[in-house]
ModelCIF file with pLDDT and N, C-alpha, C, O atoms, coordinates in Angstrom:
data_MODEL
#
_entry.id   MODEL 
#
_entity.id                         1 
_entity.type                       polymer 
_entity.pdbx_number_of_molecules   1 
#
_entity_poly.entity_id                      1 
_entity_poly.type                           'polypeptide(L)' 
_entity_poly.nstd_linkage                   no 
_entity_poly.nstd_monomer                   no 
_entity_poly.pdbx_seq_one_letter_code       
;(UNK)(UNK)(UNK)(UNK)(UNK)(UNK)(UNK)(UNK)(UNK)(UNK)(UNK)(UNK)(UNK)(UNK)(UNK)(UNK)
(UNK)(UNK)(UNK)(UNK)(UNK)(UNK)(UNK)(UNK)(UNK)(UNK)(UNK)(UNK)(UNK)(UNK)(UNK)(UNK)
(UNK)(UNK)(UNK)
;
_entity_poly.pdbx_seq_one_letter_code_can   XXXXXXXXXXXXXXXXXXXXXXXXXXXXXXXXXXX 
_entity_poly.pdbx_strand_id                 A 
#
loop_
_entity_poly_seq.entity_id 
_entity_poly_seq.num 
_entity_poly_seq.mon_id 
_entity_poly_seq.hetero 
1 1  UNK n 
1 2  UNK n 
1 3  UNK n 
1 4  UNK n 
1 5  UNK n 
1 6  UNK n 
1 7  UNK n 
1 8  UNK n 
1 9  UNK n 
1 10 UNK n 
1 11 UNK n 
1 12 UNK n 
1 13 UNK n 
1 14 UNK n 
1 15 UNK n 
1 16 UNK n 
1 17 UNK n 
1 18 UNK n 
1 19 UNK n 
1 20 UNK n 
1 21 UNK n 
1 22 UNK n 
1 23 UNK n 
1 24 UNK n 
1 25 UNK n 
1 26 UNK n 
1 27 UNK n 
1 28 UNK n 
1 29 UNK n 
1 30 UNK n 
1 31 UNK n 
1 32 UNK n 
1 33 UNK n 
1 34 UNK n 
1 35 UNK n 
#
_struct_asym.id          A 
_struct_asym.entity_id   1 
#
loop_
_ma_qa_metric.id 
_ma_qa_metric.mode 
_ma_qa_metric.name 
_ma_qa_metric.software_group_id 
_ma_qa_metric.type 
1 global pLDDT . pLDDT 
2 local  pLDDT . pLDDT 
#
_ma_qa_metric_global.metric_id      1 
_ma_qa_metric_global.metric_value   95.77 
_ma_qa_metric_global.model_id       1 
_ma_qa_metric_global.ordinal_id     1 
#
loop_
_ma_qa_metric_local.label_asym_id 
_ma_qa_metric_local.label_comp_id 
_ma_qa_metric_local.label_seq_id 
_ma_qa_metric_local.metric_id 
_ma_qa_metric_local.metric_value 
_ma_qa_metric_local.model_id 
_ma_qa_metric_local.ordinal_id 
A UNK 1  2 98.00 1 1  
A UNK 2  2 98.00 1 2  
A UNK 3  2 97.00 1 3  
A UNK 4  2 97.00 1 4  
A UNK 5  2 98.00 1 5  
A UNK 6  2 97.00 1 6  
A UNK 7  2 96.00 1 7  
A UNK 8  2 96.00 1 8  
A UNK 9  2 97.00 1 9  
A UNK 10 2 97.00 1 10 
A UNK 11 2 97.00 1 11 
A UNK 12 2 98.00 1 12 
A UNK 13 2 98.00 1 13 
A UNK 14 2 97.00 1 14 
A UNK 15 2 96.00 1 15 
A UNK 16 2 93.00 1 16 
A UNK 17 2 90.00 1 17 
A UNK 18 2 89.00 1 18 
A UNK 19 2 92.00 1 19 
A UNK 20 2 92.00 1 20 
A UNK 21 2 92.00 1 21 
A UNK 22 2 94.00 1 22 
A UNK 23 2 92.00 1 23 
A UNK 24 2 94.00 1 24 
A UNK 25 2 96.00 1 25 
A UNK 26 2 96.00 1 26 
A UNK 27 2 96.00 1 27 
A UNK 28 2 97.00 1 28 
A UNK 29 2 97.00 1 29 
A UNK 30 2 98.00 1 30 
A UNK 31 2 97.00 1 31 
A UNK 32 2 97.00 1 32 
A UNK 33 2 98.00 1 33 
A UNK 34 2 98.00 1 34 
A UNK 35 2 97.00 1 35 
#
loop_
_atom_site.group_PDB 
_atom_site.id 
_atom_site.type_symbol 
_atom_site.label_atom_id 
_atom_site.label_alt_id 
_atom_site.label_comp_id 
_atom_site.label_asym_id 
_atom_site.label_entity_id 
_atom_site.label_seq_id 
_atom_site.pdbx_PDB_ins_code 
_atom_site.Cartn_x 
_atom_site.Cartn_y 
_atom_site.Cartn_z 
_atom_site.occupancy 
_atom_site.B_iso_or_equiv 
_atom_site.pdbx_formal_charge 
_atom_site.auth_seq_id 
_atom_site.auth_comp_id 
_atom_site.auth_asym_id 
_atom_site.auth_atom_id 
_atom_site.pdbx_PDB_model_num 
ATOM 1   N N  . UNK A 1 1  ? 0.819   -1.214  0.000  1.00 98.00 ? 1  UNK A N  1 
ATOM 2   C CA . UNK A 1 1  ? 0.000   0.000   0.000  1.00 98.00 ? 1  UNK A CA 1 
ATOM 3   C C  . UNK A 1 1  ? 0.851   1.261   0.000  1.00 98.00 ? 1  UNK A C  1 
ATOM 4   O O  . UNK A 1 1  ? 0.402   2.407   0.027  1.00 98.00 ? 1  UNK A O  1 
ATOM 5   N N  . UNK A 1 2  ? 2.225   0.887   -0.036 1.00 98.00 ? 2  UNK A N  1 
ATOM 6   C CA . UNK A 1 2  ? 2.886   2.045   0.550  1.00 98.00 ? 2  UNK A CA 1 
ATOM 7   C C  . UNK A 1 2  ? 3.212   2.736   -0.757 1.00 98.00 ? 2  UNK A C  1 
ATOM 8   O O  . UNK A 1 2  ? 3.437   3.900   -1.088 1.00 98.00 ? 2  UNK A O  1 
ATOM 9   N N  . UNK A 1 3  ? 3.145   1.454   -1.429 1.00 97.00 ? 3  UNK A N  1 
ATOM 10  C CA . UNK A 1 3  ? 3.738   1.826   -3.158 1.00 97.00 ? 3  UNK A CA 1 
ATOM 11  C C  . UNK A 1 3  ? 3.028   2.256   -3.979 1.00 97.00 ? 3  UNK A C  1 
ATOM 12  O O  . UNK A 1 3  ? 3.316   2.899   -4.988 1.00 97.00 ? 3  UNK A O  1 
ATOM 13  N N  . UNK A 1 4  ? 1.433   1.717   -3.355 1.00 97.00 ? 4  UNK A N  1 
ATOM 14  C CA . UNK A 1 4  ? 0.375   2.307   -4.212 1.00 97.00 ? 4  UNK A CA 1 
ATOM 15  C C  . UNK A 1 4  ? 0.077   3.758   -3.869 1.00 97.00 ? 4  UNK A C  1 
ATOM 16  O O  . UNK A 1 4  ? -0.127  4.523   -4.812 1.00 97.00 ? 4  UNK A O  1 
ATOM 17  N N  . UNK A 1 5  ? 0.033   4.193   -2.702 1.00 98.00 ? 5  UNK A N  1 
ATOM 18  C CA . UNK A 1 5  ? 0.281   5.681   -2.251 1.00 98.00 ? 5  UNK A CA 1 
ATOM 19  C C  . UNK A 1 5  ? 1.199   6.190   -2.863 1.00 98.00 ? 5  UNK A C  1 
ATOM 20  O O  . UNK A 1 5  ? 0.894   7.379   -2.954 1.00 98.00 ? 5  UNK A O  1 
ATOM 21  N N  . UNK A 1 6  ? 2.348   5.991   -3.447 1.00 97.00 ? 6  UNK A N  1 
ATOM 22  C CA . UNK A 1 6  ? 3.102   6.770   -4.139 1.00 97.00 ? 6  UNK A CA 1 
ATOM 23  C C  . UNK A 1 6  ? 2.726   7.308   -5.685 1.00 97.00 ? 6  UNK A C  1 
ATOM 24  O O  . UNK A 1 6  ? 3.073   8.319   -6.295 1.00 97.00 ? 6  UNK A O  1 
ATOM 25  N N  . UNK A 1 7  ? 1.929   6.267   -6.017 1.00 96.00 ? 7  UNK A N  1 
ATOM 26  C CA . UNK A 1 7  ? 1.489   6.342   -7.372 1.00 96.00 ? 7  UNK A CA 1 
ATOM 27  C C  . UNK A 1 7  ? 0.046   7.535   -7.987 1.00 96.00 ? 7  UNK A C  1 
ATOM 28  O O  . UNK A 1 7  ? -0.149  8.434   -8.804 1.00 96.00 ? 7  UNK A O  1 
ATOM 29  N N  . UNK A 1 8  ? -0.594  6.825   -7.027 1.00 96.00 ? 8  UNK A N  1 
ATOM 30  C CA . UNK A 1 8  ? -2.343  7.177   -6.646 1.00 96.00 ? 8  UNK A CA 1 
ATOM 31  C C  . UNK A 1 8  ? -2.659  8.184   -5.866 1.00 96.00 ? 8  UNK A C  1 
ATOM 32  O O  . UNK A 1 8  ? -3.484  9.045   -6.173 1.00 96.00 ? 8  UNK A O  1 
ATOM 33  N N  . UNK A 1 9  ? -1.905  8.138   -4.604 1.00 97.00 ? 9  UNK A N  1 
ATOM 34  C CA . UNK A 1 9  ? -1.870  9.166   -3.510 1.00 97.00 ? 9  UNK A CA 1 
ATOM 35  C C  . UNK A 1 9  ? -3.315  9.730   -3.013 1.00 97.00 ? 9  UNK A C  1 
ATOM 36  O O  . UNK A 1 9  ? -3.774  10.861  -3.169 1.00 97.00 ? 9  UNK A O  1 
ATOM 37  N N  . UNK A 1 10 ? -3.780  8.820   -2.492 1.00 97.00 ? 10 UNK A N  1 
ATOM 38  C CA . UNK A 1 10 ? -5.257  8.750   -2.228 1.00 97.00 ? 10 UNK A CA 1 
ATOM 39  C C  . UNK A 1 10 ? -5.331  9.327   -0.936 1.00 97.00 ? 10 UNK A C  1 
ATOM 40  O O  . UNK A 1 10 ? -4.291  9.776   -0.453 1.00 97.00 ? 10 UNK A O  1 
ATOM 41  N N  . UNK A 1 11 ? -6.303  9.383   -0.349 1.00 97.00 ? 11 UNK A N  1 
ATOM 42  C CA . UNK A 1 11 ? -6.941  10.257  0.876  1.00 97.00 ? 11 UNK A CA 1 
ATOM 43  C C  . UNK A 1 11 ? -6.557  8.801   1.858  1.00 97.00 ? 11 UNK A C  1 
ATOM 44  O O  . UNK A 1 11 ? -5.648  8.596   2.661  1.00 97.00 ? 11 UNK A O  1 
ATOM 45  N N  . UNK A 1 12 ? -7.316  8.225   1.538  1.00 98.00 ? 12 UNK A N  1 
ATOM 46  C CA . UNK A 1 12 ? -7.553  6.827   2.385  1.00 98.00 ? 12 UNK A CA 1 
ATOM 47  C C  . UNK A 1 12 ? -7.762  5.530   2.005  1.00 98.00 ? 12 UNK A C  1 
ATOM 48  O O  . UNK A 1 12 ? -8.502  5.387   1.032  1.00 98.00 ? 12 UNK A O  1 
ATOM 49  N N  . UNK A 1 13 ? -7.335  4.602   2.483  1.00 98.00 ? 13 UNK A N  1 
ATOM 50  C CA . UNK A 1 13 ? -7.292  2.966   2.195  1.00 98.00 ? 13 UNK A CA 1 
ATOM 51  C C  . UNK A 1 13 ? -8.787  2.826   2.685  1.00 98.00 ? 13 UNK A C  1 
ATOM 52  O O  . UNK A 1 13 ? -9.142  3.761   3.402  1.00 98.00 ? 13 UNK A O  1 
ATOM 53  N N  . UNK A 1 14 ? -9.670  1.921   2.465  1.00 97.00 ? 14 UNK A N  1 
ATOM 54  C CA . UNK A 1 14 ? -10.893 1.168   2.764  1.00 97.00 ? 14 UNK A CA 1 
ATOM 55  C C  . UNK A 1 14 ? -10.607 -0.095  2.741  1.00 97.00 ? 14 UNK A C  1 
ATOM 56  O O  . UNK A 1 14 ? -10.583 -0.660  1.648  1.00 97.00 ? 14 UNK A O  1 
ATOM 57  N N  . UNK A 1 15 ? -10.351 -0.756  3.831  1.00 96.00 ? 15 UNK A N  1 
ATOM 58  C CA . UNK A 1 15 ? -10.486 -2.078  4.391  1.00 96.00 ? 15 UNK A CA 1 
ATOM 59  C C  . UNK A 1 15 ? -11.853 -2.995  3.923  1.00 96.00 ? 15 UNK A C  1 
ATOM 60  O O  . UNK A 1 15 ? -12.844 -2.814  4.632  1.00 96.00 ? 15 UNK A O  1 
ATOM 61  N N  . UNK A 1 16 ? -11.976 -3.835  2.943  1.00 93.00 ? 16 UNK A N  1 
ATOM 62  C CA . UNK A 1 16 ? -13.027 -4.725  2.973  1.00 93.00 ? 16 UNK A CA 1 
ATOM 63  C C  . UNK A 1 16 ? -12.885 -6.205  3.091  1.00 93.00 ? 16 UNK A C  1 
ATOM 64  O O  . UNK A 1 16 ? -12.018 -6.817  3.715  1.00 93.00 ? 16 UNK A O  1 
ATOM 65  N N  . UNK A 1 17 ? -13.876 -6.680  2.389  1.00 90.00 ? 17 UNK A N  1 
ATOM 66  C CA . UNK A 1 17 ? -13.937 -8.525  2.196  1.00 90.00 ? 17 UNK A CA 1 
ATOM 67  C C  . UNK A 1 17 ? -14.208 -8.952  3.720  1.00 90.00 ? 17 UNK A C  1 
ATOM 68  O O  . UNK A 1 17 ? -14.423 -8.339  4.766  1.00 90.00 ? 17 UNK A O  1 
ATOM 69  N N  . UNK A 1 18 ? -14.072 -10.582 3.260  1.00 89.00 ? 18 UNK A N  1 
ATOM 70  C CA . UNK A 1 18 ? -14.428 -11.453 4.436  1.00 89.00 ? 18 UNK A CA 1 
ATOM 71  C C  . UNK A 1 18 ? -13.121 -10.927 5.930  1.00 89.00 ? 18 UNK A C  1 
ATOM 72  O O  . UNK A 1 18 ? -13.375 -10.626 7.097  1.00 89.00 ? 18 UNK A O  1 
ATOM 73  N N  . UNK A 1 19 ? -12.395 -10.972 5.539  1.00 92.00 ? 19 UNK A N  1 
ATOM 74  C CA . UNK A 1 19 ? -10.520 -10.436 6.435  1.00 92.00 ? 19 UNK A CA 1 
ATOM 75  C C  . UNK A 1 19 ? -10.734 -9.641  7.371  1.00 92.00 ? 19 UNK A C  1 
ATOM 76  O O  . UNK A 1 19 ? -10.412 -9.846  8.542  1.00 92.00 ? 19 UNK A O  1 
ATOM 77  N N  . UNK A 1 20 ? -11.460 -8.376  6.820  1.00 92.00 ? 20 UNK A N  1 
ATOM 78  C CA . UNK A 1 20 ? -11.423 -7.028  7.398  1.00 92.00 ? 20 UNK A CA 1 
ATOM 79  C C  . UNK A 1 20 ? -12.902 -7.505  8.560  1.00 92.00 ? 20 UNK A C  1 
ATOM 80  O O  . UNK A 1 20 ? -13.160 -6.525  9.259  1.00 92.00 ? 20 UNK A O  1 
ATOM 81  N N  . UNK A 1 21 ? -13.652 -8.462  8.815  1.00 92.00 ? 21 UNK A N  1 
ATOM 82  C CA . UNK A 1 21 ? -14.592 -8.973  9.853  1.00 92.00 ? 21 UNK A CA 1 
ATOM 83  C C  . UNK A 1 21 ? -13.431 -8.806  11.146 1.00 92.00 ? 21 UNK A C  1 
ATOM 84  O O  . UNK A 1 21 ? -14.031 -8.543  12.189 1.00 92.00 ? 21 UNK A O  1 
ATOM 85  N N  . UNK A 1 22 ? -12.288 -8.871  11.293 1.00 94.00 ? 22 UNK A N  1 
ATOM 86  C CA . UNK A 1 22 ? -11.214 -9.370  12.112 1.00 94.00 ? 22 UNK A CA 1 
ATOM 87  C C  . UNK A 1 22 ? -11.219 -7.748  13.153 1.00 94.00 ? 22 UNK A C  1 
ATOM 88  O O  . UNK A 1 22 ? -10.781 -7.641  14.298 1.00 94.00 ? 22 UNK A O  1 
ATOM 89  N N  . UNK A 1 23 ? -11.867 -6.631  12.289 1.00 92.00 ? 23 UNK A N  1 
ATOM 90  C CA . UNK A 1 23 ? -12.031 -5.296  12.566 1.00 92.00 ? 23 UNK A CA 1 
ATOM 91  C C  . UNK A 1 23 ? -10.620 -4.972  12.871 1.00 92.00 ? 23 UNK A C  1 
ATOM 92  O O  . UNK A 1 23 ? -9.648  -5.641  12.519 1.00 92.00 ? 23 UNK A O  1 
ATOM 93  N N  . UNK A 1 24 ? -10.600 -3.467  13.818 1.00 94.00 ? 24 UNK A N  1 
ATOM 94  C CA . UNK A 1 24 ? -9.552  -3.267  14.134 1.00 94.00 ? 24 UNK A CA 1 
ATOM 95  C C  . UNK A 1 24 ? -7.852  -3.619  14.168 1.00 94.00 ? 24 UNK A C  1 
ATOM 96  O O  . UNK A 1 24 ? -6.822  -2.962  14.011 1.00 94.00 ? 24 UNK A O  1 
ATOM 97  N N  . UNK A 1 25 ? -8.239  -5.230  14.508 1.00 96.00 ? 25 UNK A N  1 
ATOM 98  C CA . UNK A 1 25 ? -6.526  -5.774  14.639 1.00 96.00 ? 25 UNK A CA 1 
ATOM 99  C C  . UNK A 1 25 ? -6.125  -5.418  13.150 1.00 96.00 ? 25 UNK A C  1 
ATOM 100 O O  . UNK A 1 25 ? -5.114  -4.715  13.180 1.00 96.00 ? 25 UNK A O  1 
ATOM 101 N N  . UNK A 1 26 ? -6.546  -5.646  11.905 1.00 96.00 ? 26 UNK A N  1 
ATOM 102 C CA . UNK A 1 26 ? -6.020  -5.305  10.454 1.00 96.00 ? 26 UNK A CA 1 
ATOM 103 C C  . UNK A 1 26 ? -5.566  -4.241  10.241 1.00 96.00 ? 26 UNK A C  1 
ATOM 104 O O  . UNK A 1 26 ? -4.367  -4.112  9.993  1.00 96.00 ? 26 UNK A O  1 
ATOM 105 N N  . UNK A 1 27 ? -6.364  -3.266  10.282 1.00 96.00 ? 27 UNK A N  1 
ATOM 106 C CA . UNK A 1 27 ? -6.031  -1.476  10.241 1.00 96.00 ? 27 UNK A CA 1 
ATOM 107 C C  . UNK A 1 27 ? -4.856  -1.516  11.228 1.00 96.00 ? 27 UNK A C  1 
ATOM 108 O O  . UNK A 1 27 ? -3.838  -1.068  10.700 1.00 96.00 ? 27 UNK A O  1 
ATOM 109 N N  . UNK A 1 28 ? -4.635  -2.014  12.815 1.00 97.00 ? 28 UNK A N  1 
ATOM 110 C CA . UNK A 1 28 ? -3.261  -1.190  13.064 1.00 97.00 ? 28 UNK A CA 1 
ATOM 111 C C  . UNK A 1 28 ? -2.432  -1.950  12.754 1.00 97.00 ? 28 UNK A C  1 
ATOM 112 O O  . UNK A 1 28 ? -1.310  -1.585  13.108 1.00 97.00 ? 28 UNK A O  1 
ATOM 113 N N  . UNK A 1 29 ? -2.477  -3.045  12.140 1.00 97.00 ? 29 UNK A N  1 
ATOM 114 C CA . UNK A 1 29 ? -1.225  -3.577  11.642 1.00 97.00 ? 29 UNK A CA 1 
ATOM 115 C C  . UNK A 1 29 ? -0.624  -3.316  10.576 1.00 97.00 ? 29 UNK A C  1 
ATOM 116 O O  . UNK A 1 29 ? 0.545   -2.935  10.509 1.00 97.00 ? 29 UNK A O  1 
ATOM 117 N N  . UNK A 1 30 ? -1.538  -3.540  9.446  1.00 98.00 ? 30 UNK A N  1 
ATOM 118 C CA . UNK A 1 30 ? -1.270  -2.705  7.762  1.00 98.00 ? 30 UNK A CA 1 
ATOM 119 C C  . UNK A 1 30 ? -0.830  -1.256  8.447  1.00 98.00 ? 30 UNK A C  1 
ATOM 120 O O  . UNK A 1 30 ? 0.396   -1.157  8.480  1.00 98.00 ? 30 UNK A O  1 
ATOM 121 N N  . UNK A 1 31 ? -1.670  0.131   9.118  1.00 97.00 ? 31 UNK A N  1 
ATOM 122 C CA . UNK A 1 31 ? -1.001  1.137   9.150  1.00 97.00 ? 31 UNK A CA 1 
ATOM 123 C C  . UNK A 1 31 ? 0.321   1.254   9.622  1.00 97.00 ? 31 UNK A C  1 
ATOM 124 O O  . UNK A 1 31 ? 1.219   1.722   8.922  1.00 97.00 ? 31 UNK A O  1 
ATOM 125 N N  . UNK A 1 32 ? 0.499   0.816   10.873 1.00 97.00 ? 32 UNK A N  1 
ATOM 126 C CA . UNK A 1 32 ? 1.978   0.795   11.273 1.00 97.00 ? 32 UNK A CA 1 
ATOM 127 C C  . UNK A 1 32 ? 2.974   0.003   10.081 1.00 97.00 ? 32 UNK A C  1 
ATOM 128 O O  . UNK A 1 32 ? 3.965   0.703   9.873  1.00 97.00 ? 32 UNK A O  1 
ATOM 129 N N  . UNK A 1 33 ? 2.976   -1.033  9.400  1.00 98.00 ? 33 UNK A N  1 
ATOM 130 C CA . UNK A 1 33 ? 3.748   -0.560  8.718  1.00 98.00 ? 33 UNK A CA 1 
ATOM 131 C C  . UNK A 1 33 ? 3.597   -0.275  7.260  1.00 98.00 ? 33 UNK A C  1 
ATOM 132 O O  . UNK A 1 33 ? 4.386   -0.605  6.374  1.00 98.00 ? 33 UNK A O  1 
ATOM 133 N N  . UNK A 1 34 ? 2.825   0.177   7.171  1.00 98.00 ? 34 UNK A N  1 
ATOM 134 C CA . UNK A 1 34 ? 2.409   1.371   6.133  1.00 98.00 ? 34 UNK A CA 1 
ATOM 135 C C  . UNK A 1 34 ? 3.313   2.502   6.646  1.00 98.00 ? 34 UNK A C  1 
ATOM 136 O O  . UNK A 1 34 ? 4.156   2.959   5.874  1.00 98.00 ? 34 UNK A O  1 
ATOM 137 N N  . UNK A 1 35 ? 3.240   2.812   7.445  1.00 97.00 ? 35 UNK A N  1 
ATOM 138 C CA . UNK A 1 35 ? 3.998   3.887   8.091  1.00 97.00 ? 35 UNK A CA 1 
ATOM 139 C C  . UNK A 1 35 ? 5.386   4.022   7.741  1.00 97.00 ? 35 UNK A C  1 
ATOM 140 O O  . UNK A 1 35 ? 6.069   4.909   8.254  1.00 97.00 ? 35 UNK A O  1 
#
């Protein structure tokens, strides 16, 4: 995602699918190291 932000440079990622049910724990893991 970090690479696609370089390209696209979007506002914000949207978390979906069956995965993202897991809530929260996904988002701070992808962000931190997104970061």
């Amino acid at each position: 995602l970090a690479q696609i932000a370089c390209v696209v440079n979007p506002q914000a990622f949207v978390i979906g699918g069956g995965m993202a049910k897991a809530g929260d724990i996904v988002i701070e893991v992808v962000r931190k190291h997104f970061s």
